[in-house]
C-alpha atoms as a PDB file:
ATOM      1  CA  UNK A   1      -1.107 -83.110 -17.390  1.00  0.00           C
ATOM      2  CA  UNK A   2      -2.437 -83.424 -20.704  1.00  0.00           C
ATOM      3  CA  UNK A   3      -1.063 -80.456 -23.318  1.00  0.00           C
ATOM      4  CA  UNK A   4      -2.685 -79.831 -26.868  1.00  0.00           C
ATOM      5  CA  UNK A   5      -2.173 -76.792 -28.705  1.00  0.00           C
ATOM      6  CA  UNK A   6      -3.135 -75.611 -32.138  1.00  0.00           C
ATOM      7  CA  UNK A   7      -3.157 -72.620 -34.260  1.00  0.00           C
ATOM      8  CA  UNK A   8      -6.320 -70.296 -36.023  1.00  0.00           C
ATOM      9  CA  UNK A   9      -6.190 -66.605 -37.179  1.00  0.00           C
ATOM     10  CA  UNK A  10      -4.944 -64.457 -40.296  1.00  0.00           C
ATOM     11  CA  UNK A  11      -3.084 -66.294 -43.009  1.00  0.00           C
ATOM     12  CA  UNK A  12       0.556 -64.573 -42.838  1.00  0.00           C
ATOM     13  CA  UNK A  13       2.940 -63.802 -45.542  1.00  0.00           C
ATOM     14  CA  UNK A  14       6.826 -65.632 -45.386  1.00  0.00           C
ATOM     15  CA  UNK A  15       9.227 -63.954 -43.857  1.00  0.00           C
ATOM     16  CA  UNK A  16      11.867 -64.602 -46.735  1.00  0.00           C
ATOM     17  CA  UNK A  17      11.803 -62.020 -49.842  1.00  0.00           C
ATOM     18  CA  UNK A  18       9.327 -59.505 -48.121  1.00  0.00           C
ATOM     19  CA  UNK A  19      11.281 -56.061 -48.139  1.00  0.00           C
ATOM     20  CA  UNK A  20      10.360 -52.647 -46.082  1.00  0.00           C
ATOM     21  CA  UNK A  21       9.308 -53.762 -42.933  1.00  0.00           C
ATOM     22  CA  UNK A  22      12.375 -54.068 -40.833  1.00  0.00           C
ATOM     23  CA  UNK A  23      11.605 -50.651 -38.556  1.00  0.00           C
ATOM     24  CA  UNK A  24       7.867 -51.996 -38.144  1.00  0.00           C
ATOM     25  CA  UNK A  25       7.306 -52.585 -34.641  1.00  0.00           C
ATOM     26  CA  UNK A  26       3.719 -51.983 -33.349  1.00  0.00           C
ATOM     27  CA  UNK A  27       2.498 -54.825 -31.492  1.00  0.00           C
ATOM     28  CA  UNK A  28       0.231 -55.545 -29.065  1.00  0.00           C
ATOM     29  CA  UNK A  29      -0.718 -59.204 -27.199  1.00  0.00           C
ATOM     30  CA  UNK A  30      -4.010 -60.298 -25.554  1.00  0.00           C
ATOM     31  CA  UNK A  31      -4.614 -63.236 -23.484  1.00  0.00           C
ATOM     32  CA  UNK A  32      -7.432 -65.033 -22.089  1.00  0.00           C
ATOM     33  CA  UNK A  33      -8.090 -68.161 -20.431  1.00  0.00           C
ATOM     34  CA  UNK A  34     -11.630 -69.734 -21.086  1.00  0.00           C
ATOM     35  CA  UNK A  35     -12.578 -67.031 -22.929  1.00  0.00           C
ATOM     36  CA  UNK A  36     -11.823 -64.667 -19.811  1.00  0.00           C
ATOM     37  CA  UNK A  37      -8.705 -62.604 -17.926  1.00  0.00           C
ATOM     38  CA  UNK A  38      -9.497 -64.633 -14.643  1.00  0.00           C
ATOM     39  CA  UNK A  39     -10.985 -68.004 -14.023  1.00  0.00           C
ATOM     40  CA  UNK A  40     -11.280 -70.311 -10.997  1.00  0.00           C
ATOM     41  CA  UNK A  41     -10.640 -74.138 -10.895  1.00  0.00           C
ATOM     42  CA  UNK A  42     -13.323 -75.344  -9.141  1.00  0.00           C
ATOM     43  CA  UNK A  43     -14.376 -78.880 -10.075  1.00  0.00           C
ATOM     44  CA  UNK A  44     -11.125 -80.622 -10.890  1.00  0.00           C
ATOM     45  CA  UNK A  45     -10.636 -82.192 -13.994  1.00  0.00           C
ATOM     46  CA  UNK A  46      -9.890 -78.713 -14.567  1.00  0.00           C
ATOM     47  CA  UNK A  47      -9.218 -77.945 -18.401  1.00  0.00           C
ATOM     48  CA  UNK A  48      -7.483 -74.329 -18.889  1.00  0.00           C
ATOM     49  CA  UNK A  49      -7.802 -73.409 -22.599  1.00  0.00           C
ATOM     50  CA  UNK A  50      -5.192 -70.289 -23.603  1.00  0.00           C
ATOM     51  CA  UNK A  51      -5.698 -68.076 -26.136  1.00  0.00           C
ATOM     52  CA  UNK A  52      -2.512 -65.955 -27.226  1.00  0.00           C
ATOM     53  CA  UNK A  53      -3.394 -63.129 -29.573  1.00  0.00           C
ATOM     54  CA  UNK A  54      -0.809 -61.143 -31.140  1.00  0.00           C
ATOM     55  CA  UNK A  55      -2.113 -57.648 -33.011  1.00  0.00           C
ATOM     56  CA  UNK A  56      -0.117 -55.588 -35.641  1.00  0.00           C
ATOM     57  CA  UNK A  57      -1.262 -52.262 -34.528  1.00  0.00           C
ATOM     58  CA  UNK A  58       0.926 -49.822 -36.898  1.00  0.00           C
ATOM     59  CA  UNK A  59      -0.644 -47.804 -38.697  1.00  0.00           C
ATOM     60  CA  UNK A  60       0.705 -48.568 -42.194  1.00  0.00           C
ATOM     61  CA  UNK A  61       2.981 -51.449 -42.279  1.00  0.00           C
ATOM     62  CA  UNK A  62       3.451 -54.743 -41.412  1.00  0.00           C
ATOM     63  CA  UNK A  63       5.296 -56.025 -38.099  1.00  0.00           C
ATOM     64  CA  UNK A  64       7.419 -59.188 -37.486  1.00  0.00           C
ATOM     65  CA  UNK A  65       6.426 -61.405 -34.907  1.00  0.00           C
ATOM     66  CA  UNK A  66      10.177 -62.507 -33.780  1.00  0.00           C
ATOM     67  CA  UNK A  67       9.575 -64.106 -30.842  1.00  0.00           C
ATOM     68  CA  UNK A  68       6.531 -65.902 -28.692  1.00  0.00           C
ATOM     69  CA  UNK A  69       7.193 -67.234 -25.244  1.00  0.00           C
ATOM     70  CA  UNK A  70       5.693 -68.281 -22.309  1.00  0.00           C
ATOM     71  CA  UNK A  71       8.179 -69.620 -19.695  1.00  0.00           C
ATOM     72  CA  UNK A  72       5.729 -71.746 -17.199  1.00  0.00           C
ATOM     73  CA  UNK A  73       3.682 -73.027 -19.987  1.00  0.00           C
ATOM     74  CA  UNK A  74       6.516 -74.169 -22.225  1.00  0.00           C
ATOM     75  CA  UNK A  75       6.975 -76.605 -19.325  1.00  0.00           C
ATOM     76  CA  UNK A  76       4.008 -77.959 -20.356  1.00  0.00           C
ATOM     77  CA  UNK A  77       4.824 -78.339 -24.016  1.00  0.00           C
ATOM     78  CA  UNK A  78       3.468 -74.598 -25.143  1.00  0.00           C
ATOM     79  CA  UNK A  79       4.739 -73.684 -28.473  1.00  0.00           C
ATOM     80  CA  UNK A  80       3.698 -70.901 -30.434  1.00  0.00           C
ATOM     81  CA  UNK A  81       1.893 -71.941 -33.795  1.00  0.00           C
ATOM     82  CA  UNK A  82       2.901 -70.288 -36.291  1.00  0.00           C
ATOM     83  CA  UNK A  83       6.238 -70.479 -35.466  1.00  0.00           C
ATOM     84  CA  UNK A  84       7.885 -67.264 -35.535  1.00  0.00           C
ATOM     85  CA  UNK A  85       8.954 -65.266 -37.286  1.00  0.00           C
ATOM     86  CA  UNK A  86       5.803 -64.135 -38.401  1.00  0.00           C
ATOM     87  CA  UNK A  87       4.867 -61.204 -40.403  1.00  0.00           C
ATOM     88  CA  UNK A  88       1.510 -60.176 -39.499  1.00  0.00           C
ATOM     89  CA  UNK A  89      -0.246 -57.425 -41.799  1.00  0.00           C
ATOM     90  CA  UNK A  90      -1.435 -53.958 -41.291  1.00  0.00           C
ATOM     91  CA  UNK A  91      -4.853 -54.086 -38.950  1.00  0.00           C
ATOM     92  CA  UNK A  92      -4.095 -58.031 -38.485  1.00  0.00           C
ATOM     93  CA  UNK A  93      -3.335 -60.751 -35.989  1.00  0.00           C
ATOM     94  CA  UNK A  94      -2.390 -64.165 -35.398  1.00  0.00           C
ATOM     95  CA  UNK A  95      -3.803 -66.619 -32.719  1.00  0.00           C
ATOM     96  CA  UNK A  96      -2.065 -69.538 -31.160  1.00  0.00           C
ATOM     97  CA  UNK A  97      -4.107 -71.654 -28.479  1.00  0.00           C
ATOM     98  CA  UNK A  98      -3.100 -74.242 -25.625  1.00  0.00           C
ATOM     99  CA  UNK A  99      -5.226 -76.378 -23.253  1.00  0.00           C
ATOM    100  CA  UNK A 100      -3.468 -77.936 -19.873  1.00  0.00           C
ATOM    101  CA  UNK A 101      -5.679 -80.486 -18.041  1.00  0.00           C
ATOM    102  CA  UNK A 102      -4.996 -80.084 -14.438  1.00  0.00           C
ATOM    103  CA  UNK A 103      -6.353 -83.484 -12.568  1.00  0.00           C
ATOM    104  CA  UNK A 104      -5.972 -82.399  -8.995  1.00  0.00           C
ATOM    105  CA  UNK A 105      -5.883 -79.177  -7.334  1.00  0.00           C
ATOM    106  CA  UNK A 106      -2.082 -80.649  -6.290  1.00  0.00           C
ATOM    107  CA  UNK A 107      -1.517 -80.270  -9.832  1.00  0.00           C
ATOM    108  CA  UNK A 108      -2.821 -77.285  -9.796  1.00  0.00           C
ATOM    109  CA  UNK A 109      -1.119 -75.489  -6.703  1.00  0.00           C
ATOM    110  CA  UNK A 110       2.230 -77.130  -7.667  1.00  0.00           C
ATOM    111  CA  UNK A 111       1.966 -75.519 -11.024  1.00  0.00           C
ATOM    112  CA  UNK A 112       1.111 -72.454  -9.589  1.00  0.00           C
ATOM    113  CA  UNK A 113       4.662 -72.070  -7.157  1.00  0.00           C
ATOM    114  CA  UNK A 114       6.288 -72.370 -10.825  1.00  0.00           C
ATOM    115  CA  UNK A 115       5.479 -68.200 -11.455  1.00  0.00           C
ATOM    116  CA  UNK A 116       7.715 -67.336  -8.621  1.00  0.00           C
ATOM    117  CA  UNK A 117       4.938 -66.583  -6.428  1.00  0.00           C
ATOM    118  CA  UNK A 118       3.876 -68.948  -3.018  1.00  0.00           C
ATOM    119  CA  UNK A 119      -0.107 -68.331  -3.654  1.00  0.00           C
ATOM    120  CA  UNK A 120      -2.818 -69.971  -5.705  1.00  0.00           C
ATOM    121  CA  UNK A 121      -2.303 -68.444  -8.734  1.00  0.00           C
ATOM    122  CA  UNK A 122      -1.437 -69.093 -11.926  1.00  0.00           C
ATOM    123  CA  UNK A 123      -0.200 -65.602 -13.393  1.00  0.00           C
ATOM    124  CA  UNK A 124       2.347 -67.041 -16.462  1.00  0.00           C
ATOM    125  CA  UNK A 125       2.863 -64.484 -18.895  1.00  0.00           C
ATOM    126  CA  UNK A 126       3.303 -64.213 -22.384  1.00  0.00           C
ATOM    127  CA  UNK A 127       5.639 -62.210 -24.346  1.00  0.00           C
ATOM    128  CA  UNK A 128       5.644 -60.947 -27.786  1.00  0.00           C
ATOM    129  CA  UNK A 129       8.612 -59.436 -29.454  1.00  0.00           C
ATOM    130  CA  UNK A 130       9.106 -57.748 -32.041  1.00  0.00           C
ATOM    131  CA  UNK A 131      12.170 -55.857 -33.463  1.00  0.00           C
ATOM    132  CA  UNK A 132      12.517 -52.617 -31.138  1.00  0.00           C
ATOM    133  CA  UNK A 133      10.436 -54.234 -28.068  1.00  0.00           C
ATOM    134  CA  UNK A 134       8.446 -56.743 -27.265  1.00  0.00           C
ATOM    135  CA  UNK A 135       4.756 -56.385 -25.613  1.00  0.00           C
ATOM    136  CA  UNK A 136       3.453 -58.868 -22.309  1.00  0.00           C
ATOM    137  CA  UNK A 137       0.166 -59.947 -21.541  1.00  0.00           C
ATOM    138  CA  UNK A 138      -1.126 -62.414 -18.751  1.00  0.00           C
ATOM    139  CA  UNK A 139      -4.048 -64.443 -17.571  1.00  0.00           C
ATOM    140  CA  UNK A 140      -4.801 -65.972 -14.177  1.00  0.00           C
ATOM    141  CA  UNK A 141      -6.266 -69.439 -12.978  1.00  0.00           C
ATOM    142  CA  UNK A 142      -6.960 -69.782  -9.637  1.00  0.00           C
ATOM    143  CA  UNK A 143      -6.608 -73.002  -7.856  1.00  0.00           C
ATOM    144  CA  UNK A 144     -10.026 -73.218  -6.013  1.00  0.00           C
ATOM    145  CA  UNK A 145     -10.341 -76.241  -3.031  1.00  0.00           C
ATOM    146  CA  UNK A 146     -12.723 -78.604  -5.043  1.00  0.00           C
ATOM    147  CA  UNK A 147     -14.647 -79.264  -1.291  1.00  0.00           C
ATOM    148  CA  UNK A 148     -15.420 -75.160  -1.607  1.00  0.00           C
ATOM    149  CA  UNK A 149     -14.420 -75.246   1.867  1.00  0.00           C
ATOM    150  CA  UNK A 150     -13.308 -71.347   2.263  1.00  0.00           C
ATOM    151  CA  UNK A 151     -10.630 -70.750   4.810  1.00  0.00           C
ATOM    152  CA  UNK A 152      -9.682 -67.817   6.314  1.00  0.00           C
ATOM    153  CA  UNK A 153      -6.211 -68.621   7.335  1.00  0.00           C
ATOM    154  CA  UNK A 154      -3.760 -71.477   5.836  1.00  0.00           C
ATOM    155  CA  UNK A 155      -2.459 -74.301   7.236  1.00  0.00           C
ATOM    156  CA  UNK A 156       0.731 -76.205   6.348  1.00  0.00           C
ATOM    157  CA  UNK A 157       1.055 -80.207   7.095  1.00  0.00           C
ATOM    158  CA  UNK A 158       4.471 -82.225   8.201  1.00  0.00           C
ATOM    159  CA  UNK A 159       5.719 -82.226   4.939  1.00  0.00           C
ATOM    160  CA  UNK A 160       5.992 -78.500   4.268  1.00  0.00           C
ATOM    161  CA  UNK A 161       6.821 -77.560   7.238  1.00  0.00           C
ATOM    162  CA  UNK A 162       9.615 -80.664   7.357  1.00  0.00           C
ATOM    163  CA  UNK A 163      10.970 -79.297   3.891  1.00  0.00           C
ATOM    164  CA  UNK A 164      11.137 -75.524   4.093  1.00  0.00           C
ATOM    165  CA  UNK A 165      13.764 -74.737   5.961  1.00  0.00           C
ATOM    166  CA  UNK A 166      13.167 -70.955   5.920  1.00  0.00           C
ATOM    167  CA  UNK A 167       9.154 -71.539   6.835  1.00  0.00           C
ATOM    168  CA  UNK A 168      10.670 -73.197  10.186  1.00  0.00           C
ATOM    169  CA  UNK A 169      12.990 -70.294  11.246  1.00  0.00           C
ATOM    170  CA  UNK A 170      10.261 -67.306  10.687  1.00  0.00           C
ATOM    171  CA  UNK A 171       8.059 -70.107  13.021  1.00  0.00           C
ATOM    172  CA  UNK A 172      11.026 -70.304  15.415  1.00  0.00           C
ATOM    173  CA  UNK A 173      11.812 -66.051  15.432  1.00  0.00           C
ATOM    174  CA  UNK A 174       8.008 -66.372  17.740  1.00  0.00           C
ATOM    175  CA  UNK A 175      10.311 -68.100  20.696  1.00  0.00           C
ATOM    176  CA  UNK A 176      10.777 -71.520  22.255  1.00  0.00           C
ATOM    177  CA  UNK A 177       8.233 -73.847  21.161  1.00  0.00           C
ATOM    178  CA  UNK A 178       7.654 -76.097  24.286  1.00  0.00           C
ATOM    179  CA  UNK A 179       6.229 -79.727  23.818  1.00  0.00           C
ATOM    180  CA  UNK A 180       5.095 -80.936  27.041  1.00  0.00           C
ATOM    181  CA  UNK A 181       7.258 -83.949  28.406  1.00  0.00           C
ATOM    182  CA  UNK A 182       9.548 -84.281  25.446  1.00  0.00           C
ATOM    183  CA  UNK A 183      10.774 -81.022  26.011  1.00  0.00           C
ATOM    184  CA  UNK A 184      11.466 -77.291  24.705  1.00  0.00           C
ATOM    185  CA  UNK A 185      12.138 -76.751  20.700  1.00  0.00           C
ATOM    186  CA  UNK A 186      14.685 -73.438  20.880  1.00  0.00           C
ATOM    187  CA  UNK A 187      16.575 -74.081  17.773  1.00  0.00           C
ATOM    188  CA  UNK A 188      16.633 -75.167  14.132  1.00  0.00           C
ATOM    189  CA  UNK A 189      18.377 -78.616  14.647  1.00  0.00           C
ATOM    190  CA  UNK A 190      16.169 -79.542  17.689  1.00  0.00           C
ATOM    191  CA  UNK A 191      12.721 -78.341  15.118  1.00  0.00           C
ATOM    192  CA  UNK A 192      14.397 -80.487  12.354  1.00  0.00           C
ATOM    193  CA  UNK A 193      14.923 -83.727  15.047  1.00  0.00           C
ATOM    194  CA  UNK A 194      11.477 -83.507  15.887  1.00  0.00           C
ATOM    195  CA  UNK A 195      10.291 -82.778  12.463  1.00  0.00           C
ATOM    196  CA  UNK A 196      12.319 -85.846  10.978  1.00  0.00           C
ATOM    197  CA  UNK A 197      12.817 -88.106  13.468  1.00  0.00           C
ATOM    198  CA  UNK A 198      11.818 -91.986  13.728  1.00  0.00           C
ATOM    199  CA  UNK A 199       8.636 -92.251  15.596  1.00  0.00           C
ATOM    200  CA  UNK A 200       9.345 -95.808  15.702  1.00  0.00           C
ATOM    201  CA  UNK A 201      13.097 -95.871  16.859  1.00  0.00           C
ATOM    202  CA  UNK A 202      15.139 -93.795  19.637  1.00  0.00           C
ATOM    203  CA  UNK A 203      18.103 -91.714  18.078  1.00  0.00           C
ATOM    204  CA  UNK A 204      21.851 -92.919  18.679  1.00  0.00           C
ATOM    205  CA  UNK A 205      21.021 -96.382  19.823  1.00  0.00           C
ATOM    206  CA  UNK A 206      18.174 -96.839  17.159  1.00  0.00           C
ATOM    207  CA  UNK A 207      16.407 -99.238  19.609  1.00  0.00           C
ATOM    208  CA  UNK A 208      12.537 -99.467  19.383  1.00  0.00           C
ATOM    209  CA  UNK A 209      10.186 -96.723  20.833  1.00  0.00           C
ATOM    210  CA  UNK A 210       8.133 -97.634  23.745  1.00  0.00           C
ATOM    211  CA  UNK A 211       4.799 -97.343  22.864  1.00  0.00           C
ATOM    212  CA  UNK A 212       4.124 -94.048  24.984  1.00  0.00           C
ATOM    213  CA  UNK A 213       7.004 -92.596  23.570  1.00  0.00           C
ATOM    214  CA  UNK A 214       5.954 -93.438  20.039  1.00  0.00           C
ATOM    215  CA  UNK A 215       2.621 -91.770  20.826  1.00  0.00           C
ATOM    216  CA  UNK A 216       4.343 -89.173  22.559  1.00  0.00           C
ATOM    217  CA  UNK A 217       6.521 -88.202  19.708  1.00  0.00           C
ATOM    218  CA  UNK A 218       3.816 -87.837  17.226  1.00  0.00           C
ATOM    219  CA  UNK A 219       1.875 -85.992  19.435  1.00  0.00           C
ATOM    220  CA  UNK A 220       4.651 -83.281  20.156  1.00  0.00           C
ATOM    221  CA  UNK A 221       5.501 -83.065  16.194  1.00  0.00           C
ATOM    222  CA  UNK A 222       2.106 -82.294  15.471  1.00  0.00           C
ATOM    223  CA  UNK A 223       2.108 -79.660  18.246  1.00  0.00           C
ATOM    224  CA  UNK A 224       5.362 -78.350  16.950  1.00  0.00           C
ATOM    225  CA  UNK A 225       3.745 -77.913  13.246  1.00  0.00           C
ATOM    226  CA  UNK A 226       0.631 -76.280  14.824  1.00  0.00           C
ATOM    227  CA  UNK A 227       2.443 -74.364  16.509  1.00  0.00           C
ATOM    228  CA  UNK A 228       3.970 -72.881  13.252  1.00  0.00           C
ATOM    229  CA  UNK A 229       0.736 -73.049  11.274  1.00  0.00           C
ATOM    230  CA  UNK A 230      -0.430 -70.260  13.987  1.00  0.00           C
ATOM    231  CA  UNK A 231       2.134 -68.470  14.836  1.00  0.00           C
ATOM    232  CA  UNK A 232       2.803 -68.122  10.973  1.00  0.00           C
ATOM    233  CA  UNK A 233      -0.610 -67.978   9.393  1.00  0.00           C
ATOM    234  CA  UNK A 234      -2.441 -66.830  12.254  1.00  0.00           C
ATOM    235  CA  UNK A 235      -6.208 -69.131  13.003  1.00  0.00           C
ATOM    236  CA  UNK A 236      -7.217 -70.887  15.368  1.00  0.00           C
ATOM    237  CA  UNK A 237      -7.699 -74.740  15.735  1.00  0.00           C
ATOM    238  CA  UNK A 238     -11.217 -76.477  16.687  1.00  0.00           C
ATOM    239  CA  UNK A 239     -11.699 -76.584  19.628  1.00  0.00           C
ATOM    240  CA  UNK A 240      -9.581 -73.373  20.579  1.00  0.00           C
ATOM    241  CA  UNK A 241      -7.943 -74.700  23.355  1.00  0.00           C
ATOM    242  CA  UNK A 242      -6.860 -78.170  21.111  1.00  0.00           C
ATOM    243  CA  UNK A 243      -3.445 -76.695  21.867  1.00  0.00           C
ATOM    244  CA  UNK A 244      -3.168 -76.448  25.265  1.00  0.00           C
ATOM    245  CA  UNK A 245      -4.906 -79.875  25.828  1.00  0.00           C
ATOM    246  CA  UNK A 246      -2.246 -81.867  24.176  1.00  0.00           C
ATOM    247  CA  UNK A 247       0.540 -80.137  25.785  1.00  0.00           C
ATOM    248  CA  UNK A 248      -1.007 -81.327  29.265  1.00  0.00           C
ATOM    249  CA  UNK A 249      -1.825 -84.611  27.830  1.00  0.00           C
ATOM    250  CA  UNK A 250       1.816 -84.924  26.822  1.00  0.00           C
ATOM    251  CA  UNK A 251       2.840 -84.814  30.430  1.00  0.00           C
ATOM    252  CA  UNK A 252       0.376 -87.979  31.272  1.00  0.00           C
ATOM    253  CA  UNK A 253       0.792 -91.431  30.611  1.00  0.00           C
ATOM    254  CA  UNK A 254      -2.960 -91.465  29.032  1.00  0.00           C
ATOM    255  CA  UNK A 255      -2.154 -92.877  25.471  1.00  0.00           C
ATOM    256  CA  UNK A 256      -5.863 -92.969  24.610  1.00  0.00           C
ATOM    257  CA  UNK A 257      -6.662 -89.492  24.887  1.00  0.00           C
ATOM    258  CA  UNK A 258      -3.186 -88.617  23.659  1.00  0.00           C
ATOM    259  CA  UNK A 259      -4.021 -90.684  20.741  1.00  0.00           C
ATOM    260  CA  UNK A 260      -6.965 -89.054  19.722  1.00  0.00           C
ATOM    261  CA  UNK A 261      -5.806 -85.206  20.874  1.00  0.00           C
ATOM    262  CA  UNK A 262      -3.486 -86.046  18.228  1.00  0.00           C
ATOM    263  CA  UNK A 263      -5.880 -87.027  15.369  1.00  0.00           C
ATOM    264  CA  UNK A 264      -7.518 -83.845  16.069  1.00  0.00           C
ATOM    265  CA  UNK A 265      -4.064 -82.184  15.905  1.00  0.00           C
ATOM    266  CA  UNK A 266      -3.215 -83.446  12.682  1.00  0.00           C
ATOM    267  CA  UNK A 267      -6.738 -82.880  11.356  1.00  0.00           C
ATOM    268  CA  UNK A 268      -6.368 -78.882  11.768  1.00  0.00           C
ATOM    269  CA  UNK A 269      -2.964 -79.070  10.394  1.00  0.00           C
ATOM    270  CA  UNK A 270      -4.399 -80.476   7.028  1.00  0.00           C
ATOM    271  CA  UNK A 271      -7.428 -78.697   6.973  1.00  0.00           C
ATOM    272  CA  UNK A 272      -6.355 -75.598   4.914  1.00  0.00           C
ATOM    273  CA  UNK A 273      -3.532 -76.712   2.744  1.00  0.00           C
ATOM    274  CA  UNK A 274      -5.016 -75.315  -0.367  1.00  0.00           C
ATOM    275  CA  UNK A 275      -5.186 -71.836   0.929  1.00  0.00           C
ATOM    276  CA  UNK A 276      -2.888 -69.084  -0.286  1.00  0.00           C
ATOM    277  CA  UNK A 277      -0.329 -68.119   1.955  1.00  0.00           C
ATOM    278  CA  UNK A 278      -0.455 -64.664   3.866  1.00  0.00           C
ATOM    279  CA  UNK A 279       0.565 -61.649   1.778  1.00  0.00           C
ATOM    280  CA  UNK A 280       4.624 -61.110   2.017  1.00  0.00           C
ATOM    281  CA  UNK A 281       5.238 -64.366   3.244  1.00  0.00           C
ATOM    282  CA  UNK A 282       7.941 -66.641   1.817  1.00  0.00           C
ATOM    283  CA  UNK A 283       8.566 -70.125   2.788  1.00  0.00           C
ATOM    284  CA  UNK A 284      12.099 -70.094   0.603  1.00  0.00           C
ATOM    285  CA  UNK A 285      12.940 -73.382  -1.467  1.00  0.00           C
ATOM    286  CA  UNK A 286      12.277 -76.838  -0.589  1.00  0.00           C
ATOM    287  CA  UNK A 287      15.446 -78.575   0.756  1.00  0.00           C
ATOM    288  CA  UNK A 288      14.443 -81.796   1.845  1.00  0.00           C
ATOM    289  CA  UNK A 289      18.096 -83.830   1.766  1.00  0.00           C
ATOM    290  CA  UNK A 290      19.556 -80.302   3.801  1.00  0.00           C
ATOM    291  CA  UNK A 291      16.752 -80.142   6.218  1.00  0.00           C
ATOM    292  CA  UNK A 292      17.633 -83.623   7.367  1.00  0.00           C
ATOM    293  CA  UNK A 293      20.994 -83.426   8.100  1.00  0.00           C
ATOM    294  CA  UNK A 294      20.424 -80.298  10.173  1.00  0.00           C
ATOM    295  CA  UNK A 295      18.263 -82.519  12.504  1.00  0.00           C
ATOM    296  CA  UNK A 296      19.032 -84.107  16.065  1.00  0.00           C
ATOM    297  CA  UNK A 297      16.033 -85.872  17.507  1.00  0.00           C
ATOM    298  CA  UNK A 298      16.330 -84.391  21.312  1.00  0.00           C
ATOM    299  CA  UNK A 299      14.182 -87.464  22.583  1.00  0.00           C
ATOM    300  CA  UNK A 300      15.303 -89.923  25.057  1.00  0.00           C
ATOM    301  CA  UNK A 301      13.907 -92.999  26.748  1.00  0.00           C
ATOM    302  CA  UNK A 302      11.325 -92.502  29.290  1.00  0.00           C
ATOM    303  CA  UNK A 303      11.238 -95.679  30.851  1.00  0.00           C
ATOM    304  CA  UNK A 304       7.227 -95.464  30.858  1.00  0.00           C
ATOM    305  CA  UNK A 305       4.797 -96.952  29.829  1.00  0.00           C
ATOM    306  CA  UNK A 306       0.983 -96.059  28.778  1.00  0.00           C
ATOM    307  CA  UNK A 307      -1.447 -96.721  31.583  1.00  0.00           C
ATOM    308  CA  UNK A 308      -3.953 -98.556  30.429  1.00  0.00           C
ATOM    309  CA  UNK A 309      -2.016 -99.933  27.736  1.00  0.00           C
ATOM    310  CA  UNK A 310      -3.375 -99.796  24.352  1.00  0.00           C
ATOM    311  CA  UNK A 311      -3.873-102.844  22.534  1.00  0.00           C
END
């Protein structure tokens, strides 16, 4: 991200020698992004340029400015210019502006999570205080999906669902999540096994996959994160039934078809991951490191092989 900030408004008198003011506390803040309360990011580049007006609404005296904060921007290098303390005179304001470049609508999103709330918004707000109080004011950018692709329900790929250790219990409070030949999913460590397990290598003996049960254990982690994506977000995949076919391809020895059921699979699972999540839902922190060591892969060895065999 690329911050720049600088400073225009009323001239303001220094703090030091100025006498009578001390009980003045009428102030009021305004902010606007782009000129507006609410924008979308739709084209990405997307350049957010904050305005952060502070008014000395008393009716007779001057007010100090004593302090100017923004939390989530000050991540991004936001300082208030002038720096407080500021005394700002009767009927008169100051005006400090910021710009944050947001490159990708990852950028975006992931700067959006920082406001405490799991949706596309950027709602940071800004606080002016003043001796007796302090007054807030906010502005939104929304993180619009550059493909304007609208989705109706969100979808959530390996990695969330991998890392969010809370996101996987609400998905597992639904019931048993049954994958096909590899088996039933009833609890936490058995969703974490299959959610971080080595396609490539069996647990315990760490001795190469066959190459049906390498295709079978992507197959059934996709299904398990589907799974979640619907039972959590609601939707449906395309075509409806894209469910059901891979669980009854998982008990075949087809790796073809399994092979592409599963490209479909994974396709659904990534096709809404820019969409805000349902209203009251929270998918807790991401614990990668604890998530991990609550997983035991419940795969074993089949002893099969995929008929024809794939080259």
């Amino acid at each position: 991200m690329k911050a720049l900030s600088s400073w225009m408004g009323a001239a303001c008198a220094a703090v030091v020698g100025f006498s009578g003011v001390a009980q003045a506390h009428d102030l009021t803040c305004t902010k606007l992004v782009n000129g507006q309360a609410s924008v979308t990011a739709s084209t990405y580049p997307f350049t957010a340029n904050f305005s952060f007006q502070v008014n000395n609404v008393h009716p007779t005296l001057p007010s100090i400015l004593l302090t100017a904060t923004d939390p989530l921007l000050a991540g991004e290098g936001f300082v208030f210019n002038p720096p407080p303390p500021v005394v700002i005179p009767v009927g008169a304001s100051v005006t400090s502006n910021f710009s944050v470049t947001l490159d990708t609508v990852e950028e975006c999103r992931a700067l959006a999570l920082l406001d405490g709330l799991p949706d596309n918004n950027i709602d940071n707000t800004f606080t002016a205080g003043f001796d007796l109080g302090s007054s807030l004011c906010t502005a939104r950018v929304t993180c619009g999906d550059p493909s304007g692709e609208v989705c109706e329900n969100a979808t959530r790929g390996l990695d969330f669902w991998r890392n969010h250790i809370p996101a996987v219990q609400q998905c597992l409070a639904g019931g048993p999540i049954p994958l096909g030949s590899i088996g039933v999913v009833i609890g936490l460590a058995g969703a974490e096994g299959i959610l971080w397990g080595n396609p490539d290598r069996y647990p315990i003996t760490n001795l190469p996959r066959s190459q049906l049960d390498r295709i079978r254990f992507l197959a059934g982690r996709e299904l398990f994160v589907a799974t979640c994506n619907q039972r959590v977000f609601g939707g449906v995949t395309v075509p409806a039934n894209l469910l059901e076919l891979i669980l009854t391809a998982l008990g075949t020895v087809n790796c073809a078809d399994l092979t592409s059921l599963t490209t479909q699979l994974s396709t659904y699972n990534n096709s809404c991951t820019t969409a805000p999540f349902p209203g009251g839902f929270d998918p807790g922190p991401s614990t990668p490191e604890a998530a991990e060591a609550l997983g035991i892969d419940p795969t074993i060895p089949t002893g099969l092989f995929c008929i024809p065999p794939l080259p």
